[in-house]
C-alpha atoms as a PDB file:
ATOM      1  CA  UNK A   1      89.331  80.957 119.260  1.00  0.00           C
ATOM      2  CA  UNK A   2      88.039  84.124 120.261  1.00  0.00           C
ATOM      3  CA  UNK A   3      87.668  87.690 118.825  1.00  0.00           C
ATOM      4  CA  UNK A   4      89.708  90.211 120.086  1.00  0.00           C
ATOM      5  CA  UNK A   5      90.024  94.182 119.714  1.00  0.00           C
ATOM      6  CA  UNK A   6      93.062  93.629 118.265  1.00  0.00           C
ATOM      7  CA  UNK A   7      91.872  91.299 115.008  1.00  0.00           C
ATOM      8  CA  UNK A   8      89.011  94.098 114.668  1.00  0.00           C
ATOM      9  CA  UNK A   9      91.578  96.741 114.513  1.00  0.00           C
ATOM     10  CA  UNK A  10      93.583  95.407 111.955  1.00  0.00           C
ATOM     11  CA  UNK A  11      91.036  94.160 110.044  1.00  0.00           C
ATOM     12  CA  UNK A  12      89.585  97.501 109.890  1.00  0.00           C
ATOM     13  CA  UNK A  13      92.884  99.303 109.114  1.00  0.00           C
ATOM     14  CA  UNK A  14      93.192  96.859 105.959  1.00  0.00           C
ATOM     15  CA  UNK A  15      89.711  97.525 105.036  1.00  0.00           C
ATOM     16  CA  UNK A  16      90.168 101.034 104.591  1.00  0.00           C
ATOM     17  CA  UNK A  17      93.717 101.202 103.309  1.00  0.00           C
ATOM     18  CA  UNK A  18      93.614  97.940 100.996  1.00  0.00           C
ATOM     19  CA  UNK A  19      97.082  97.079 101.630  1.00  0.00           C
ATOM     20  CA  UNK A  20      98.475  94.510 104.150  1.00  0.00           C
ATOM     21  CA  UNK A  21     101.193  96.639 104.242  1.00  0.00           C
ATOM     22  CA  UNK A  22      99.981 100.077 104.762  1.00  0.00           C
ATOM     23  CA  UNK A  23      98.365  98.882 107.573  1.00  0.00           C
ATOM     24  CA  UNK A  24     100.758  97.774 109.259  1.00  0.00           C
ATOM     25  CA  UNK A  25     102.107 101.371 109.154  1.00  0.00           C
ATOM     26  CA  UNK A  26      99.791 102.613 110.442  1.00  0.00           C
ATOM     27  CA  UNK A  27      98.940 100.944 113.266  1.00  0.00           C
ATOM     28  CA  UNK A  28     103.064 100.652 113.955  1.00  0.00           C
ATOM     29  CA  UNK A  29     103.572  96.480 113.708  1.00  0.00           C
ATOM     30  CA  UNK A  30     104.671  93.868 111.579  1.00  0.00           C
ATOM     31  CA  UNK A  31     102.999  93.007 108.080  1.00  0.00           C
ATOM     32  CA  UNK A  32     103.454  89.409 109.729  1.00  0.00           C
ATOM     33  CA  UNK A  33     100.871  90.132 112.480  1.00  0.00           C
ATOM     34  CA  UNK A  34      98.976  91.787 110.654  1.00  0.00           C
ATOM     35  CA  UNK A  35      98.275  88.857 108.268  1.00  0.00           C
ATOM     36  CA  UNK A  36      97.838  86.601 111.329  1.00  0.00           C
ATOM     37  CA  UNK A  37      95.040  88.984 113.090  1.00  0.00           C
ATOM     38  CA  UNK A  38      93.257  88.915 110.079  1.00  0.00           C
ATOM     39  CA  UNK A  39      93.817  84.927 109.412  1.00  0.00           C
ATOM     40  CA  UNK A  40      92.930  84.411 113.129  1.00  0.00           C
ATOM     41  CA  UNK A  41      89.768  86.311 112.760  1.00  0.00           C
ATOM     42  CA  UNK A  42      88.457  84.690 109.543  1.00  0.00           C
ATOM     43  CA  UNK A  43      88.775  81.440 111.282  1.00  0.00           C
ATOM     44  CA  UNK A  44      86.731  82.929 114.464  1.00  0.00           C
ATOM     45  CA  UNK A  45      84.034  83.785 111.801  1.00  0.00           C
ATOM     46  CA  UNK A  46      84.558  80.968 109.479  1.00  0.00           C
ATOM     47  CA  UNK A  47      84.257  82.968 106.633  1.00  0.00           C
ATOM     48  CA  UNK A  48      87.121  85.087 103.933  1.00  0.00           C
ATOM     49  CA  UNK A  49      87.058  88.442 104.903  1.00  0.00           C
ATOM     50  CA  UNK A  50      89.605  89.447 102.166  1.00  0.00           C
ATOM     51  CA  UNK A  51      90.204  88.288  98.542  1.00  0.00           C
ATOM     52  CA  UNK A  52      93.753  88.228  97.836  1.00  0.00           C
ATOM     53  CA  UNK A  53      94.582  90.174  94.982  1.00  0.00           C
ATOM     54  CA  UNK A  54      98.122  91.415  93.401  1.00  0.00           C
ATOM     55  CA  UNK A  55      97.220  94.801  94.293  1.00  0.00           C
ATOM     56  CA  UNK A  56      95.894  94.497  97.892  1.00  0.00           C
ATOM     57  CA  UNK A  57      93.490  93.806  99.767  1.00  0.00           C
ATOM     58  CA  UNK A  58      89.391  93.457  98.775  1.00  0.00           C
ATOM     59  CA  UNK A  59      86.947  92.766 100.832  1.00  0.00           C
ATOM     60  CA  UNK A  60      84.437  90.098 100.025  1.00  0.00           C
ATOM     61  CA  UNK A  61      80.727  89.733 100.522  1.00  0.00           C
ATOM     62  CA  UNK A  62      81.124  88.813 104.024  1.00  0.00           C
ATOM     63  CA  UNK A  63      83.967  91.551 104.827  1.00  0.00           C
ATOM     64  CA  UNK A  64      81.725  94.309 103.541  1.00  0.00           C
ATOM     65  CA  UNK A  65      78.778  92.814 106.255  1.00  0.00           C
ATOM     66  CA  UNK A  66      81.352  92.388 108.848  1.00  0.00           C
ATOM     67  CA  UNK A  67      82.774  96.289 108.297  1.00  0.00           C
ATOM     68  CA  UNK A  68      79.605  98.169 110.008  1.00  0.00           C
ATOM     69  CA  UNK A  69      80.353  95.538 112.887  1.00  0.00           C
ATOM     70  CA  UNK A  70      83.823  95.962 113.536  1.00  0.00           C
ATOM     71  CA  UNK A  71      83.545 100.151 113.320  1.00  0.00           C
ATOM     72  CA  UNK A  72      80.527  99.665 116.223  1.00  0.00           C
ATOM     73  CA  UNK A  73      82.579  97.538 117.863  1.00  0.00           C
ATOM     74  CA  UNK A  74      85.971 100.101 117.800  1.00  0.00           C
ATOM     75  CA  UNK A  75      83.661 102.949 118.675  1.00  0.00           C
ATOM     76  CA  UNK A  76      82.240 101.204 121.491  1.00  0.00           C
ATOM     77  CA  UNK A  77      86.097 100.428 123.118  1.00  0.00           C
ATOM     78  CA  UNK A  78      87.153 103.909 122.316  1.00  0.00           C
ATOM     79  CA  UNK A  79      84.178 105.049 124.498  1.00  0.00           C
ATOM     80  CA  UNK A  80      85.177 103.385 127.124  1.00  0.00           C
ATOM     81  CA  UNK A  81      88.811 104.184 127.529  1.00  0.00           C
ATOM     82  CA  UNK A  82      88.175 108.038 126.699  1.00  0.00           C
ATOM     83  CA  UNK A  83      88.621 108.340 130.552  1.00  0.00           C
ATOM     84  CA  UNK A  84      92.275 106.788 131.891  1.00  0.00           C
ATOM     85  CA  UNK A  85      91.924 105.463 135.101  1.00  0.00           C
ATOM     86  CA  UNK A  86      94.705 107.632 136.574  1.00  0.00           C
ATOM     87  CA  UNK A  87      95.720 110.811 135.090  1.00  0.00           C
ATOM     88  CA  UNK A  88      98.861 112.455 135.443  1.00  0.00           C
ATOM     89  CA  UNK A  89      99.009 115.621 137.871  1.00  0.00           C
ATOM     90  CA  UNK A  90     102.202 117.760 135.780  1.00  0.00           C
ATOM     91  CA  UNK A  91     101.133 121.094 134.921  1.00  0.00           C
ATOM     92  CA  UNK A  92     102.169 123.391 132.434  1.00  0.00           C
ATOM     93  CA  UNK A  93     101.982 125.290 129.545  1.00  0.00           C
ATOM     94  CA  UNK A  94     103.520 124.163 125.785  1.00  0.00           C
ATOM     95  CA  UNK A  95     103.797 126.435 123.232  1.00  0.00           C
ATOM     96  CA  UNK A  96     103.576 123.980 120.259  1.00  0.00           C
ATOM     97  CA  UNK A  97     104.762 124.593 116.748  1.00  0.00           C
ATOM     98  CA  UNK A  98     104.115 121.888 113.582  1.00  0.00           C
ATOM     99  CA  UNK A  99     104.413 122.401 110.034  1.00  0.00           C
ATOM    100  CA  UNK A 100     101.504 121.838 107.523  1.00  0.00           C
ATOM    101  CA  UNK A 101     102.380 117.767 107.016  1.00  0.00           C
ATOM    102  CA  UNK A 102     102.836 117.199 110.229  1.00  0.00           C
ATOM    103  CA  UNK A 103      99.648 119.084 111.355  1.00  0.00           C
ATOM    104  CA  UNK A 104      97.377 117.626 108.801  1.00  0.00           C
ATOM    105  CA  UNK A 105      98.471 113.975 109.202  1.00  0.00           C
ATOM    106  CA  UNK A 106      99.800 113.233 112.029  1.00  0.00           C
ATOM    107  CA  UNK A 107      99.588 115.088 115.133  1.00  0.00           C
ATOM    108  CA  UNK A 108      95.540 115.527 116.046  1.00  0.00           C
ATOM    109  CA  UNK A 109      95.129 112.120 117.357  1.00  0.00           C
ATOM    110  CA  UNK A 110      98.170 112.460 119.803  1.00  0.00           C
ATOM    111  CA  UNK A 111      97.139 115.835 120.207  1.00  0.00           C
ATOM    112  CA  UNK A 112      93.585 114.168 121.988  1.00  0.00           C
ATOM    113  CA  UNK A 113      95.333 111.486 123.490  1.00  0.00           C
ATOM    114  CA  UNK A 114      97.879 113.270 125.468  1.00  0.00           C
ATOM    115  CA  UNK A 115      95.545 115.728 126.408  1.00  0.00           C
ATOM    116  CA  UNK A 116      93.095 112.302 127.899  1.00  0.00           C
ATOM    117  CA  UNK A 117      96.328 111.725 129.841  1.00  0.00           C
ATOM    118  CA  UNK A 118      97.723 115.100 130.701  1.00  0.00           C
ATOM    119  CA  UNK A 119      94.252 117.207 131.337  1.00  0.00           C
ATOM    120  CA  UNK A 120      96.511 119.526 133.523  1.00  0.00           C
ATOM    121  CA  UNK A 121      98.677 120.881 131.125  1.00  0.00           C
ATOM    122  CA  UNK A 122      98.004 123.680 128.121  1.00  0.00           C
ATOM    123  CA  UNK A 123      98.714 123.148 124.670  1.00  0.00           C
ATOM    124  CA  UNK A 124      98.782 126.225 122.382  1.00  0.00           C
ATOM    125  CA  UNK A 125      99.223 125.094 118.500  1.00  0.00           C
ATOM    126  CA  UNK A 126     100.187 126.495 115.741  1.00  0.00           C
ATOM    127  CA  UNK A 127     101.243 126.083 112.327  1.00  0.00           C
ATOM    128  CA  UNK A 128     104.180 127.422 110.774  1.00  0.00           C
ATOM    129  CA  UNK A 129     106.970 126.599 107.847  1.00  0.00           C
ATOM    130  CA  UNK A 130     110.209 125.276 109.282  1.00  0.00           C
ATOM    131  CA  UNK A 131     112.489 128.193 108.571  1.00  0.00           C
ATOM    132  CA  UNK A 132     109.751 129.958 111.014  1.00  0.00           C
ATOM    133  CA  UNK A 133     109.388 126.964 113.408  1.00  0.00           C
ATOM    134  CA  UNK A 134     113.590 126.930 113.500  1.00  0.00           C
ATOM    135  CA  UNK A 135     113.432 130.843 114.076  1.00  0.00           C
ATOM    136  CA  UNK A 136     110.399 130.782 116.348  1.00  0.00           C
ATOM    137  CA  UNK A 137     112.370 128.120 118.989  1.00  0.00           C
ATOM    138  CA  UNK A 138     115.684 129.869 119.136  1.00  0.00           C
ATOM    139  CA  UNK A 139     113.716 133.122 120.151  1.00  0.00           C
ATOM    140  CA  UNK A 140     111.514 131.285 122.954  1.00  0.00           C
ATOM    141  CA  UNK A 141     108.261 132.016 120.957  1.00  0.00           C
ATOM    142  CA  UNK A 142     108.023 128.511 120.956  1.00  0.00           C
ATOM    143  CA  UNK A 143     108.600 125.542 122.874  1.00  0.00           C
ATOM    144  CA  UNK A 144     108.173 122.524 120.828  1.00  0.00           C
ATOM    145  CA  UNK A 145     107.493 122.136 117.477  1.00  0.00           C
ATOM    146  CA  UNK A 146     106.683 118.386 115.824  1.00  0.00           C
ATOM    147  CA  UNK A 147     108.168 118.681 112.582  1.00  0.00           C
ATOM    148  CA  UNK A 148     109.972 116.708 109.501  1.00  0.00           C
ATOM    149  CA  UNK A 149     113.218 116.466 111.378  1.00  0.00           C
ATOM    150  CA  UNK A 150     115.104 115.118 107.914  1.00  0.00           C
ATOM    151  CA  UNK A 151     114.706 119.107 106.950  1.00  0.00           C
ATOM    152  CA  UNK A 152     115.897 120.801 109.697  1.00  0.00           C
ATOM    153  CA  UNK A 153     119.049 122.907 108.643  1.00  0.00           C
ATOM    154  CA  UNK A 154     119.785 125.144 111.798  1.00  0.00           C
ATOM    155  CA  UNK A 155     122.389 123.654 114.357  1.00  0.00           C
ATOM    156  CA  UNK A 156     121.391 125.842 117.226  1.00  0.00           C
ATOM    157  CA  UNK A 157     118.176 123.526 116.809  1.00  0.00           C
ATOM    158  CA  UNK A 158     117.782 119.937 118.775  1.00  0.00           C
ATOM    159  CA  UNK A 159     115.989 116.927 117.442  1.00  0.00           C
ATOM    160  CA  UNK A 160     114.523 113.828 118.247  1.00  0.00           C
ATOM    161  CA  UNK A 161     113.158 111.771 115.418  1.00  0.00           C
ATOM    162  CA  UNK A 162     110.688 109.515 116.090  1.00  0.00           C
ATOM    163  CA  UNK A 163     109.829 107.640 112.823  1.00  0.00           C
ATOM    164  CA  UNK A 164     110.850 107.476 109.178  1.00  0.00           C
ATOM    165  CA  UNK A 165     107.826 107.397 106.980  1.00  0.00           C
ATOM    166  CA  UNK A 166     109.002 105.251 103.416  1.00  0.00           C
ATOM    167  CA  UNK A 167     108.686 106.963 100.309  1.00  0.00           C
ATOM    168  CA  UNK A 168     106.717 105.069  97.499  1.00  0.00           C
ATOM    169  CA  UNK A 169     105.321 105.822  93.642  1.00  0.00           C
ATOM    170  CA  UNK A 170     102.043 106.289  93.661  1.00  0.00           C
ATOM    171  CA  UNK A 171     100.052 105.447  90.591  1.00  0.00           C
ATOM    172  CA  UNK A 172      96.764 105.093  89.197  1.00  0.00           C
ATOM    173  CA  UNK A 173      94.878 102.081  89.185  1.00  0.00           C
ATOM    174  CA  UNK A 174      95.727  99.356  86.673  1.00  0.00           C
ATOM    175  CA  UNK A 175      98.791 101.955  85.352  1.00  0.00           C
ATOM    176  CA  UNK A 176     101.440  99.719  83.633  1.00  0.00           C
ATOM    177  CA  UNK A 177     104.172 100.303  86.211  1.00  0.00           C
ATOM    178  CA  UNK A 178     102.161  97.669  88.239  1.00  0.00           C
ATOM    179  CA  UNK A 179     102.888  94.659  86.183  1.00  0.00           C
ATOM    180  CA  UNK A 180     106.307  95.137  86.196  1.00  0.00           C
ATOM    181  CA  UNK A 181     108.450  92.975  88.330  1.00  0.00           C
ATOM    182  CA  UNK A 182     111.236  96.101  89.472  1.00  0.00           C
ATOM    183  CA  UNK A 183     110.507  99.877  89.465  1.00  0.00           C
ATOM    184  CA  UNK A 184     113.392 101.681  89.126  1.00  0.00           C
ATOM    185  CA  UNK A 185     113.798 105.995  88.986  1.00  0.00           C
ATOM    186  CA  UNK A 186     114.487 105.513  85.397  1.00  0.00           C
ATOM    187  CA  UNK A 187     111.011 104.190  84.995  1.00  0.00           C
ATOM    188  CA  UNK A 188     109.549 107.193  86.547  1.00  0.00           C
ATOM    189  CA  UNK A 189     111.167 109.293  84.482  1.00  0.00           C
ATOM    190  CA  UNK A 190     109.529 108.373  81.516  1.00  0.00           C
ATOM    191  CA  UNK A 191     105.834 109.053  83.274  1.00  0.00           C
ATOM    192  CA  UNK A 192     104.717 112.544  83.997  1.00  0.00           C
ATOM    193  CA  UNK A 193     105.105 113.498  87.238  1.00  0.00           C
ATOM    194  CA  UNK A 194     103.460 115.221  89.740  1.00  0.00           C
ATOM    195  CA  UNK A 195     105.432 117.486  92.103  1.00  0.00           C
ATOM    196  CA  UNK A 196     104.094 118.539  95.788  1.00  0.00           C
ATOM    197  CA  UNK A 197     105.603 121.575  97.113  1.00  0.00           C
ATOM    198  CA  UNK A 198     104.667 122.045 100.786  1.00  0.00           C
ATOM    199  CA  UNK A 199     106.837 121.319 103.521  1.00  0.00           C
ATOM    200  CA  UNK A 200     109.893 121.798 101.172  1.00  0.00           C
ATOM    201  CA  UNK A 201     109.007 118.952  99.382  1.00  0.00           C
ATOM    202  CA  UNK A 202     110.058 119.509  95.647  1.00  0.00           C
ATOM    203  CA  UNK A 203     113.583 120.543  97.468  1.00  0.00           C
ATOM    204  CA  UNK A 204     113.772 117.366  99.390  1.00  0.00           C
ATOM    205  CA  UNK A 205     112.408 115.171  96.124  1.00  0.00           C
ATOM    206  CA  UNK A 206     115.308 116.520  94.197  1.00  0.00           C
ATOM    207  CA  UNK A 207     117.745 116.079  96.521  1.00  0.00           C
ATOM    208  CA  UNK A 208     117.202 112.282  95.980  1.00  0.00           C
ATOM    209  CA  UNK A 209     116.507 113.175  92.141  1.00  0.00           C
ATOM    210  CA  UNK A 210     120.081 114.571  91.833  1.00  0.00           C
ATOM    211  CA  UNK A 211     121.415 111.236  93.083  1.00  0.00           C
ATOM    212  CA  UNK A 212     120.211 109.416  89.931  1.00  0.00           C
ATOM    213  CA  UNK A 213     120.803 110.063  86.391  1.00  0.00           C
ATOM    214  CA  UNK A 214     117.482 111.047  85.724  1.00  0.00           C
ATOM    215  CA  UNK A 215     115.005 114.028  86.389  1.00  0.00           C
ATOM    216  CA  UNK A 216     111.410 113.807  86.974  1.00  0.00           C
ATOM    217  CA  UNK A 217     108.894 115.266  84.175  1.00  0.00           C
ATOM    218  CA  UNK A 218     107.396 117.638  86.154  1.00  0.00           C
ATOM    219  CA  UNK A 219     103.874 118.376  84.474  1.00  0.00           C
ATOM    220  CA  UNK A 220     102.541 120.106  87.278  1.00  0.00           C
ATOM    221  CA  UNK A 221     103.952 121.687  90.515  1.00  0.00           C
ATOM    222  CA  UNK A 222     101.075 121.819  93.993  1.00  0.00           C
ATOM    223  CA  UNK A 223     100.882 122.578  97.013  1.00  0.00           C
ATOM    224  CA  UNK A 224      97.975 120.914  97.778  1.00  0.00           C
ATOM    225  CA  UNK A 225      98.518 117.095  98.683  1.00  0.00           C
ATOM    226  CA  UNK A 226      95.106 116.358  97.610  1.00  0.00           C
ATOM    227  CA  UNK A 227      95.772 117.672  94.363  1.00  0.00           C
ATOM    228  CA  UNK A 228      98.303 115.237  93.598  1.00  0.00           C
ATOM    229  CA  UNK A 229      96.067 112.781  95.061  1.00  0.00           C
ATOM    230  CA  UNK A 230      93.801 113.220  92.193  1.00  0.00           C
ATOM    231  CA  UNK A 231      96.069 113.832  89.644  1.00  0.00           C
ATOM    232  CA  UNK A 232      97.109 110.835  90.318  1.00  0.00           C
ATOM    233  CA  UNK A 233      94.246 108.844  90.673  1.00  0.00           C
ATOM    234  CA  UNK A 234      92.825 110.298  87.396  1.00  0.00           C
ATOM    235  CA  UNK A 235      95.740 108.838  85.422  1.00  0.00           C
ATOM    236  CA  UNK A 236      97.459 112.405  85.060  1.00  0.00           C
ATOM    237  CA  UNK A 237     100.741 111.278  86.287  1.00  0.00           C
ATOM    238  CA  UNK A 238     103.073 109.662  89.098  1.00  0.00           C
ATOM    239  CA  UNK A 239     104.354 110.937  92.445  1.00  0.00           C
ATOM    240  CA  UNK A 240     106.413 109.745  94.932  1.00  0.00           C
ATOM    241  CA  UNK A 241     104.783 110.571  98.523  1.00  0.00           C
ATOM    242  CA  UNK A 242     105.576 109.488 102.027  1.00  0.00           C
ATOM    243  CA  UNK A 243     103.196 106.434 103.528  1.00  0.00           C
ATOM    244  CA  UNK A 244     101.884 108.985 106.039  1.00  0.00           C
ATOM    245  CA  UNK A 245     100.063 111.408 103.493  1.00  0.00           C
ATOM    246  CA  UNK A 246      98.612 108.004 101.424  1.00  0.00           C
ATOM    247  CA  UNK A 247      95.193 107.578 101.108  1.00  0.00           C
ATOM    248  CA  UNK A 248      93.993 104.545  98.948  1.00  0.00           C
ATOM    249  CA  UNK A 249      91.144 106.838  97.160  1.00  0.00           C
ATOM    250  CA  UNK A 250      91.051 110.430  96.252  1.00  0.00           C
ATOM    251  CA  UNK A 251      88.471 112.619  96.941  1.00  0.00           C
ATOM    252  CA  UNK A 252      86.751 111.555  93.686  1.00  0.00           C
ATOM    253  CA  UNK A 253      86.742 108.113  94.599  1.00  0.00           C
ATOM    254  CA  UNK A 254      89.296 106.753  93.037  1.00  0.00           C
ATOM    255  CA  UNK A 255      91.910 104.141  93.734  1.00  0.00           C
ATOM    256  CA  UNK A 256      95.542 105.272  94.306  1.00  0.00           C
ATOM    257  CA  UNK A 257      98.261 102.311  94.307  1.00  0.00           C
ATOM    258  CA  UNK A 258     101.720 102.165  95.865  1.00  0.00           C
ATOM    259  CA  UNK A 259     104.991 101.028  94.169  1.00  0.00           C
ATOM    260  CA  UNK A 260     108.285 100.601  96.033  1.00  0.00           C
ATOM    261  CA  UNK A 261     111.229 101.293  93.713  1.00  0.00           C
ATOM    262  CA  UNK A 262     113.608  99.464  94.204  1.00  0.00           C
ATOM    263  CA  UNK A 263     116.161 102.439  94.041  1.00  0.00           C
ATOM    264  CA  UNK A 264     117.155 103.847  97.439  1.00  0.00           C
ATOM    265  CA  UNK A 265     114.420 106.022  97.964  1.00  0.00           C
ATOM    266  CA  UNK A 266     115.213 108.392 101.786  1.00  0.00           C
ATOM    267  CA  UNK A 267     112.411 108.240 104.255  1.00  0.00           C
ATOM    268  CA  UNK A 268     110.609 111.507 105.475  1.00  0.00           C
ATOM    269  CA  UNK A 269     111.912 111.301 108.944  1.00  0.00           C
ATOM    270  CA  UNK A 270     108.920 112.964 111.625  1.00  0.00           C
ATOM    271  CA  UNK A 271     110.052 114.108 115.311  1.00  0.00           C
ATOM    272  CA  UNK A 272     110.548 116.924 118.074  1.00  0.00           C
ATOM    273  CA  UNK A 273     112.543 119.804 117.920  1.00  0.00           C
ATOM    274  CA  UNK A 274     113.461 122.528 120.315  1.00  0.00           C
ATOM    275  CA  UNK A 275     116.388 125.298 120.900  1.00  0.00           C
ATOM    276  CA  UNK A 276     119.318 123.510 121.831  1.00  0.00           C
ATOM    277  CA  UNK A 277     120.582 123.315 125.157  1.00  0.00           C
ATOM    278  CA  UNK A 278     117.566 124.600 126.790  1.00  0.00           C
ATOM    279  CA  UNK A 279     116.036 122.746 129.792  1.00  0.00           C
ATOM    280  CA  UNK A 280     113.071 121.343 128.829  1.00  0.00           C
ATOM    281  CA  UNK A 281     110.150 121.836 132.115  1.00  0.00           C
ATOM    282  CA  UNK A 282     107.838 119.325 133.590  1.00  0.00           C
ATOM    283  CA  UNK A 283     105.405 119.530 130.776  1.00  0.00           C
ATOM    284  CA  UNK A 284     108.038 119.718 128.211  1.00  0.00           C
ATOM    285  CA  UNK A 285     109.552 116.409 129.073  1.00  0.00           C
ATOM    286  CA  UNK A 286     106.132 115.235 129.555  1.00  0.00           C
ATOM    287  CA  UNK A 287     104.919 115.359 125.856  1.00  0.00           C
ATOM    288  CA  UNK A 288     108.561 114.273 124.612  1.00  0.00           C
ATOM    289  CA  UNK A 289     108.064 110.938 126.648  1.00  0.00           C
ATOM    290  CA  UNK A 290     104.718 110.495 125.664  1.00  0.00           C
ATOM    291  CA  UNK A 291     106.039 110.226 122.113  1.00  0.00           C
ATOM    292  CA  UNK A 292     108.950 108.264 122.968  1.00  0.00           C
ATOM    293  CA  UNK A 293     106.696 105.681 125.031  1.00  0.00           C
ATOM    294  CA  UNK A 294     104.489 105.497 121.111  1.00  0.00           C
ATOM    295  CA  UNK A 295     107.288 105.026 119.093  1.00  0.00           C
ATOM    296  CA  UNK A 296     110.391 103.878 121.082  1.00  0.00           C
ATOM    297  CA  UNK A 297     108.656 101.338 123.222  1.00  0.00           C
ATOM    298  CA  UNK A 298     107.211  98.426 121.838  1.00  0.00           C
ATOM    299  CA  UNK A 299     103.364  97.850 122.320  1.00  0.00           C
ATOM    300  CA  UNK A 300     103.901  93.984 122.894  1.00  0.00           C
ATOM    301  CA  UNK A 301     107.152  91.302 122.194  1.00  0.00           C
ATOM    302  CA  UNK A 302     107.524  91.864 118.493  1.00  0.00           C
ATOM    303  CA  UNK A 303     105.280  94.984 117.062  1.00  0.00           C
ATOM    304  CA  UNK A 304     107.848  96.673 115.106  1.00  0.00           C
ATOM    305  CA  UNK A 305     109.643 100.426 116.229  1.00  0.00           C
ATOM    306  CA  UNK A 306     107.167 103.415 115.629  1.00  0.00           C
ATOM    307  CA  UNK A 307     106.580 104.126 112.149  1.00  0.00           C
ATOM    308  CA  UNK A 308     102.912 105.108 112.741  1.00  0.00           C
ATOM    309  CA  UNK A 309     100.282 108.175 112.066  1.00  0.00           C
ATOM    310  CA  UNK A 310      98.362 106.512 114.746  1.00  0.00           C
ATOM    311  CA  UNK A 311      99.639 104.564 117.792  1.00  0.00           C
END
């Protein structure tokens, strides 16, 4: 059996996030394949790659050595297809709007990637809250804005949404919460909690709050997502985060787990926007379709419908 960029790229996707299953979001497939990429590729090397533990994902020996490989071997590919071997010829200008999530973890890689494929066409970005996004497109200050689509209020305002990202607790490494067979809201309630504030967040969290008969023990409100990220990881308290802000280590180095409750828990839903009605132009419909050919169109017979930060 032979090695292929694909076993690399999921085993380096595991590596980093520690989790089987936050790798497959975000790299947009199954859990299932990527289990058999990485099963595939330890028989290629005859050696474990992972040890199997009840919290993820650690490397071994072997994994560590094989790491530095696999990122030289990545870089190497990405080299190489920097340049597409057509490119399209629409021209244009986009005006593009994204709030602070969206901007921070999500949209620079597409941002590169359509610009590979579209070198004719102009983006100008900015960054702006939604109620200014929502105003910003019904004046024609903007064209497009990528934005959490679950929070858009105005009805004068289309949307496309592209991808839900799931909702999970995050906790502290070795916290009790992770021996328990069911997490419920009514656990959570008893932890302190950590409440991020950007991108309406605290709003949306008790929207889903309110549904329950509890309330979180809010111990400290942030807007700062890496904030909570250490808060967390420091054993300060719980949060409950969308998969595409997670990072398995703060910026301290410590390790940040994932729970999913088994109460219905929304997803953050990520998409396009723009003024209703209005005809969208060459370029316009040529950024929308890039994103609908990411996360609409399967890469291969079975990868899973786009739930990904990166395609």
């Amino acid at each position: 059996m032979s090695l292929t960029v694909r076993q690399v790229k999921y085993f380096v996707a595991t590596a980093e996030l520690g989790q089987v299953s936050q790798a497959a979001f975000q790299l947009n497939i199954s859990q299932s394949a990527v289990t058999t990429a990485i099963k595939e590729l330890e028989i290629t090397l005859g050696a474990d790659l992972f040890a199997r533990t009840r919290t993820g994902m650690e490397l071994t020996d072997p994994g560590r050595r094989f790491l530095n490989q696999a990122y030289a071997i990545l870089a190497a590919v990405d080299e190489a297809l920097q340049t597409p071997p057509t490119q399209s010829t629409v021209t244009g200008e986009i005006a593009l709007v994204a709030t602070y999530t969206v901007m921070g973890y999500f949209l620079p890689h597409h941002l590169q990637r359509f610009s590979h494929l579209h070198p004719q066409i102009r983006l100008n970005v900015f960054e702006l809250s939604r109620e200014a996004i929502e105003e910003g497109l019904i004046g024609g200050r903007y064209d497009l804005a990528v934005l959490l689509t679950s929070n858009v209020a105005n009805p004068e305002v289309s949307c496309e949404t592209w991808f839900g990202s799931e909702r999970r607790l995050w906790v502290c490494a070795r916290h009790r919460l992770l021996d328990k067979a069911e997490v419920t809201f009514q656990d959570v309630a008893l932890e302190p909690y950590i409440m991020l504030t950007v991108d309406e967040a605290a709003y949306t969290a008790m929207r889903y709050w309110s549904s329950t008969s509890h309330l979180p023990d809010v111990k400290l409100r942030t807007s700062s997502v890496e904030a909570v990220r250490s808060m967390v990881a420091n054993g300060a308290g719980v949060a409950i985060l969308s998969d595409l802000v997670y990072r398995p280590w703060s910026l301290e180095g410590k390790r940040i787990e994932t729970i999913k409750l088994v109460d219905p828990v929304p997803p953050m839903n990520v998409g396009l926007s723009w003024k209703r009605g209005r005809e969208l132009s060459p370029a316009m419909l040529a950024f929308r379709n890039y994103f609908r050919q990411v996360f609409r169109e399967p890469a291969y017979p079975g990868a899973a419908r786009a739930r990904a930060q990166n395609s």
